[in-house]
Protein backbone atom coordinates (compact mmCIF):
# COMPACT_ATOMS: atom_id res chain seq x y z
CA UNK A 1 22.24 -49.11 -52.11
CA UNK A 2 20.88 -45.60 -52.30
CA UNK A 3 22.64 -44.57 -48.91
CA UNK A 4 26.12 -46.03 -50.66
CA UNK A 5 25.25 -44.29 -54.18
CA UNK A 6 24.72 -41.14 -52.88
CA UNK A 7 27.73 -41.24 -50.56
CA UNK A 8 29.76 -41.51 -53.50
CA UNK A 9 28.42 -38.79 -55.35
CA UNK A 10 28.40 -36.37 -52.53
CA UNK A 11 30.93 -37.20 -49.76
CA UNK A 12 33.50 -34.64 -48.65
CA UNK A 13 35.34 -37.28 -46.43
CA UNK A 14 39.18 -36.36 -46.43
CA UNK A 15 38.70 -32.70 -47.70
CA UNK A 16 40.11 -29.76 -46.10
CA UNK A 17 37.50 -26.60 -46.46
CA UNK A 18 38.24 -23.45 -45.40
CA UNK A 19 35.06 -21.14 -45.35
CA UNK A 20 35.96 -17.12 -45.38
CA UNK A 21 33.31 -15.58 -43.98
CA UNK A 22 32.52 -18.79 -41.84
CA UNK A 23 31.67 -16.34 -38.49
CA UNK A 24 28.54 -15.15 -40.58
CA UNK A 25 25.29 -16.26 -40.74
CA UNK A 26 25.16 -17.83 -44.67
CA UNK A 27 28.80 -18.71 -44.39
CA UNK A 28 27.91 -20.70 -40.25
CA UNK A 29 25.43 -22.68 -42.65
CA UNK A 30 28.00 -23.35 -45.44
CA UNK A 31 30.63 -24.33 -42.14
CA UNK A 32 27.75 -27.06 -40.83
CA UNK A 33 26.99 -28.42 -44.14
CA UNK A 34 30.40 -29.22 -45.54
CA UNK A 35 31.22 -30.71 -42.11
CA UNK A 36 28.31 -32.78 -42.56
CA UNK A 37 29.31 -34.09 -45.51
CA UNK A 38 32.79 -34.97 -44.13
CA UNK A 39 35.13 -32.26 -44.65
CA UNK A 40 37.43 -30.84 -41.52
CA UNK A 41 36.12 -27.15 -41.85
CA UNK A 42 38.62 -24.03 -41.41
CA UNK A 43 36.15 -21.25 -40.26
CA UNK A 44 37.63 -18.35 -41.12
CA UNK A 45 36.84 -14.65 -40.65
CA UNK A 46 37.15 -11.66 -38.13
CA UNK A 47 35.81 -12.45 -35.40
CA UNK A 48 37.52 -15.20 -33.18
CA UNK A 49 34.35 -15.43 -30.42
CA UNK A 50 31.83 -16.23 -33.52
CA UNK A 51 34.34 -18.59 -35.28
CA UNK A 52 35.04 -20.75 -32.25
CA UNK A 53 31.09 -20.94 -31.34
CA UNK A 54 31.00 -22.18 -34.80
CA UNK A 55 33.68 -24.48 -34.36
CA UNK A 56 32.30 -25.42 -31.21
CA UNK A 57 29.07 -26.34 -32.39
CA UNK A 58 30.42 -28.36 -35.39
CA UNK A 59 32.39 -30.65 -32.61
CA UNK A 60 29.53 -31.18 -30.82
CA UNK A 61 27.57 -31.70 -34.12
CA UNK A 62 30.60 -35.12 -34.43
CA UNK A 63 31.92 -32.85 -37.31
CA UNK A 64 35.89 -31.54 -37.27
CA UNK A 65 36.78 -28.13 -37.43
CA UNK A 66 38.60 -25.42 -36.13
CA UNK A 67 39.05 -21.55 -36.05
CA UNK A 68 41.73 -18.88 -38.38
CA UNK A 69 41.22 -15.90 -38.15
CA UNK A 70 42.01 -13.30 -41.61
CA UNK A 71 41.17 -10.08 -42.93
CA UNK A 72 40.12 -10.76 -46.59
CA UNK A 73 40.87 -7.96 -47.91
CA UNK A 74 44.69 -7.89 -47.36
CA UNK A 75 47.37 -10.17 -49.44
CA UNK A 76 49.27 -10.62 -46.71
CA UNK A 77 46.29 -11.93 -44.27
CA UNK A 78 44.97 -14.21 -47.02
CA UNK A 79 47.93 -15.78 -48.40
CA UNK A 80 48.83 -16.66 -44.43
CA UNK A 81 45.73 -18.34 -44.34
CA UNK A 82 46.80 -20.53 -47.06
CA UNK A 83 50.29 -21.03 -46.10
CA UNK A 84 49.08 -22.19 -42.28
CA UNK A 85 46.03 -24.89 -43.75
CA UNK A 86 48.32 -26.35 -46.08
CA UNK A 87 51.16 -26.54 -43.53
CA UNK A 88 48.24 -28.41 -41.20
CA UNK A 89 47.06 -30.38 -43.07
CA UNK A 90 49.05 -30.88 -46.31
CA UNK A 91 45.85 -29.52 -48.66
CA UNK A 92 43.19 -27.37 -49.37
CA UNK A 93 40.47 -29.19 -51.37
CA UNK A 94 37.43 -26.47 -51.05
CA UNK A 95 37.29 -22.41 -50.53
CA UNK A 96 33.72 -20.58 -50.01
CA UNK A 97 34.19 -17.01 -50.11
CA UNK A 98 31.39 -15.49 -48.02
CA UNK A 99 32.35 -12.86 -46.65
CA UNK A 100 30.61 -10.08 -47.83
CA UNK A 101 29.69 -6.30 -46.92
CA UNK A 102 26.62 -4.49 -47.64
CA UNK A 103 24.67 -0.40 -47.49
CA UNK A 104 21.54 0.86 -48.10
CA UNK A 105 22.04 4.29 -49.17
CA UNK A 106 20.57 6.85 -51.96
CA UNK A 107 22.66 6.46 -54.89
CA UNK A 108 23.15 10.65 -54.61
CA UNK A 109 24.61 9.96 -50.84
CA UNK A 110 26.74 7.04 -51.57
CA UNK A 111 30.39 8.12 -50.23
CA UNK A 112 33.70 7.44 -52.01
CA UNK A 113 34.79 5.49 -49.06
CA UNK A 114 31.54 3.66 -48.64
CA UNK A 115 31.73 2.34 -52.47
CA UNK A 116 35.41 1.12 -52.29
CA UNK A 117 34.49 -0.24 -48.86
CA UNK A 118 31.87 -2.61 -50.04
CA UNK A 119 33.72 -3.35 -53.61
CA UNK A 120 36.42 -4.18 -51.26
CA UNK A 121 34.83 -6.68 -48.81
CA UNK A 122 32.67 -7.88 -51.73
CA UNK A 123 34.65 -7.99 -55.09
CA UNK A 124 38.18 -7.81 -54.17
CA UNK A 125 38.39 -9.92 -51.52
CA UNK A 126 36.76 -12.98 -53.20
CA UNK A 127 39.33 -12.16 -56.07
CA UNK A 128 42.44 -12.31 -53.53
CA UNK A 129 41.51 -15.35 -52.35
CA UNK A 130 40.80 -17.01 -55.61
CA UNK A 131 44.18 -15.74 -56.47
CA UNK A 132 46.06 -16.76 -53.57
CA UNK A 133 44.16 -20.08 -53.54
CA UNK A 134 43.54 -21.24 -56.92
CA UNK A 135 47.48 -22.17 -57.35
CA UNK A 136 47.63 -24.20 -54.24
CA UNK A 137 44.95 -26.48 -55.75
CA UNK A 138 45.98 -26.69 -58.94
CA UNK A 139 49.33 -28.20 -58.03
CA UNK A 140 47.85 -30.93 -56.07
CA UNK A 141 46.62 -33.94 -57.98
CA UNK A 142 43.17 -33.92 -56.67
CA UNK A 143 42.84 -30.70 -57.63
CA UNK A 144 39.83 -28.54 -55.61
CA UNK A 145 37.06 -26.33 -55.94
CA UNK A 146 36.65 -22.58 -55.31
CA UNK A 147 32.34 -21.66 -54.46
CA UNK A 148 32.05 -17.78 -54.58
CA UNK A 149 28.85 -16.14 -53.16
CA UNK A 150 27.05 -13.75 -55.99
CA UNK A 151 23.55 -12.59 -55.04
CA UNK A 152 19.99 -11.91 -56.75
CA UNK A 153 21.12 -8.50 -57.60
CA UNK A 154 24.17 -10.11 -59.89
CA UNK A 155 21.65 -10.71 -62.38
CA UNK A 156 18.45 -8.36 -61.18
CA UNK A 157 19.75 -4.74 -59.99
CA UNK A 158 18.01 -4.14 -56.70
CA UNK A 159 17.48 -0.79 -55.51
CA UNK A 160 19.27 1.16 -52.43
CA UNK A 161 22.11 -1.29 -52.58
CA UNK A 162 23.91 0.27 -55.80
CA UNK A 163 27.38 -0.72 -54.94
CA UNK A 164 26.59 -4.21 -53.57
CA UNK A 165 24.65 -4.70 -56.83
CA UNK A 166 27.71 -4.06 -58.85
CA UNK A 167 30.30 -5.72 -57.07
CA UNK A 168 27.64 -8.66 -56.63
CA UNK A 169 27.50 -8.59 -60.74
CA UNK A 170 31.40 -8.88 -61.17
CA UNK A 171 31.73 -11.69 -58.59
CA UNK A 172 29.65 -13.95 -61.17
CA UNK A 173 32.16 -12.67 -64.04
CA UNK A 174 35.23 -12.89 -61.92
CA UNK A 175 34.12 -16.72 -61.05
CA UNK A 176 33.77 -17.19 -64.92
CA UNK A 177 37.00 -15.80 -65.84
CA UNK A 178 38.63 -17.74 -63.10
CA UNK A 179 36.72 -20.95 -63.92
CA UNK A 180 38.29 -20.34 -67.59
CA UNK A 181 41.52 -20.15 -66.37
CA UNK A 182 41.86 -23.29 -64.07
CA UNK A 183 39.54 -25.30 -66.27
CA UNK A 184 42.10 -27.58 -67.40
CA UNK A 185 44.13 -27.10 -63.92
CA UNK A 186 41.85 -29.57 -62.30
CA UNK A 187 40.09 -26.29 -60.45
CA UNK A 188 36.80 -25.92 -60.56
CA UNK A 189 35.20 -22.05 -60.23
CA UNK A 190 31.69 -21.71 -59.55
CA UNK A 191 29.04 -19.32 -57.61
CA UNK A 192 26.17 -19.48 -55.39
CA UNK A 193 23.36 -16.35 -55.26
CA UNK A 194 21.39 -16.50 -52.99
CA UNK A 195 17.92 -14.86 -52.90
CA UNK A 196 16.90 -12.91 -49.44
CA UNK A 197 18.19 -14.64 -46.46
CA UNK A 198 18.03 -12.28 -43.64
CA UNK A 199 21.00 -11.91 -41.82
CA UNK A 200 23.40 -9.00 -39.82
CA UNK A 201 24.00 -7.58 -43.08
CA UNK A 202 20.36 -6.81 -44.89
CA UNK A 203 18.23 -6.69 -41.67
CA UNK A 204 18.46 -3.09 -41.49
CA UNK A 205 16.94 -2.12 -45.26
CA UNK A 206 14.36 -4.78 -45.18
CA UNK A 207 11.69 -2.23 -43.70
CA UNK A 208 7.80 -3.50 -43.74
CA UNK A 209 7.60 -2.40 -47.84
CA UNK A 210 10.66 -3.86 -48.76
CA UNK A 211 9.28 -6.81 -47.55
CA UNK A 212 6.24 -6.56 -48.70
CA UNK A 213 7.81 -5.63 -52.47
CA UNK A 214 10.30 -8.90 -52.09
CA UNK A 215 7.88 -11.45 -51.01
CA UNK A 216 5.50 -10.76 -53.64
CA UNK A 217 8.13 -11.32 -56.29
CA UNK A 218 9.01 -14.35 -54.89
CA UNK A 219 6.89 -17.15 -56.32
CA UNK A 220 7.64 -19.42 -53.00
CA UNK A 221 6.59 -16.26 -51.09
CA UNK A 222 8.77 -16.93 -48.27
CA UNK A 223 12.11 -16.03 -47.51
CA UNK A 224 15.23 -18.72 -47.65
CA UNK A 225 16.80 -20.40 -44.09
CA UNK A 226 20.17 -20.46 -44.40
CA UNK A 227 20.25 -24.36 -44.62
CA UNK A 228 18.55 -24.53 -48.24
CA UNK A 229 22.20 -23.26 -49.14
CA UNK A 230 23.81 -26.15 -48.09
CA UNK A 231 22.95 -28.84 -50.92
CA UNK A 232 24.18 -26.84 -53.63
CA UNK A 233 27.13 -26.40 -51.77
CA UNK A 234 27.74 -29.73 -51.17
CA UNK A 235 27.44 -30.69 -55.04
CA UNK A 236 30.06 -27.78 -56.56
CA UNK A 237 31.96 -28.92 -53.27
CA UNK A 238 32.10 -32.85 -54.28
CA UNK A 239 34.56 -34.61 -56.46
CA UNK A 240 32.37 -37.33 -58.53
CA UNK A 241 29.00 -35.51 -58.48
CA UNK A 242 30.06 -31.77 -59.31
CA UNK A 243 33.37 -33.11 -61.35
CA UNK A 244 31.57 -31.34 -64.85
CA UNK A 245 30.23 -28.25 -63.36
CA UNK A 246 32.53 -25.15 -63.31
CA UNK A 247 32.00 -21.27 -64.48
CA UNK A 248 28.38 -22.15 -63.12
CA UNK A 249 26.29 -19.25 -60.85
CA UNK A 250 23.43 -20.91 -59.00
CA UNK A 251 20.67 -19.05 -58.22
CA UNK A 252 19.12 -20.65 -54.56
CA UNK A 253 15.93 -17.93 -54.15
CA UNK A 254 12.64 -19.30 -54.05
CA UNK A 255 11.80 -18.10 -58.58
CA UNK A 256 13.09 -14.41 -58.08
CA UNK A 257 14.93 -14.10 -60.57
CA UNK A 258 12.70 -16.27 -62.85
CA UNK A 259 9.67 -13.55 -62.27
CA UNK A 260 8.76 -11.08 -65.00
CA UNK A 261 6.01 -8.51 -65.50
């Protein structure tokens, strides 16, 4: 009974997912869980060798998948994305935007082209693809959901990563807005922020101190694998057990954000 109860709340079965950012390390773990929980998984990013070892591993995991490649940042690149899924497979039910760019740098030495770069691969590219996405899914009678990654720092500022901070901060009120727009358009609009997860992207600021500084303001004094992501996925992802839950940011980081001194 449990086993069929909770397959009900939580199964993906028949779902099309397409996971931007799916070559990465957070967005390989969002790839494996929704194909676990029966979705066919678009990975999607950059890099073709990463995306078809993720692929590959799914397959061999008795998951389906397969590879696109886009650049998130441009109209043209996303919306073909779109256009090729739905003519594959007739729907999109699920988009994870996870790609995401990030720079430790003195907020004196931060570069022009450095700040639009990260608000870029951070803030307008998860706003593209809600844009270009969001329609498709609304016109289909099952409707879908849209999971966009925030961070710790949307709610906490965190220091030497000034313009991730920001752009991290107006990912959680772009997926409100959006979630306010599509909430009667069968859409659902919700984020996940995760706490430290090491990964390509924040390995090189997290220096013995930094370490030090983030573990002890961690009550669960560890940091996260990228698998604890995966069951809050799942819910916003499902039909029956996240069908109430939109304009939601999720905070997955062992108490950070609930510590104060």
């Amino acid at each position: 009974m449990s086993a069929e109860f909770l397959q009900q709340l939580f199964s993906l079965d028949g779902q099309v997912a397409v996971v931007v950012g799916g070559t990465g390390v957070l967005g390989g773990a969002f790839c494996d869980g929704l194909a676990g929980a029966g979705a066919h998984v678009v990975v999607s990013g950059r890099s073709e060798e990463r995306g078809c070892q993720r692929v590959d591993a799914i397959l061999a995991a008795g998951g389906t998948a397969g590879f696109k490649a886009v650049d998130g940042t441009s109209r043209e690149s996303v919306t073909a994305l779109r256009d090729a899924i739905v003519a594959d497979h007739g729907h999109v039910d699920i988009l994870v935007n996870c790609a995401g760019v990030n720079s430790a740098t003195p907020y004196e030495e931060i570069s022009d082209a450095d700040w639009h770069r990260i608000l870029d691969g951070n803030l307008f590219a998860t706003h593209l693809a809600c844009q270009v996405f969001a329609p498709a899914m609304a016109a289909q009678e099952t409707g879908g959901s849209i999971i966009n990654i925030g961070s710790v720092s949307s709610h906490l500022p965190l220091s030497r990563v000034f313009a991730y901070s920001a752009s991290k901060a107006a990912v959680v009120n772009l997926t409100q807005n959006v979630a306010r727009e599509y909430a009667t358009k069968g859409v659902r609009v919700n984020a996940i922020c995760p706490g430290f997860f090491p990964a390509e992207q924040n390995r090189k600021i997290l220096d013995k101190t930094r370490i030090e500084n983030i573990l002890g303001q961690t009550p669960m004094a560890r940091f996260g694998e990228p698998e604890e992501l995966v069951g809050v996925a799942v819910l916003l992802a499902s039909r029956k057990g996240g069908s109430f839950i939109t304009g939601a940011a999720y905070y997955v980081d062992g108490g950070f954000t609930a510590m104060r001194f």
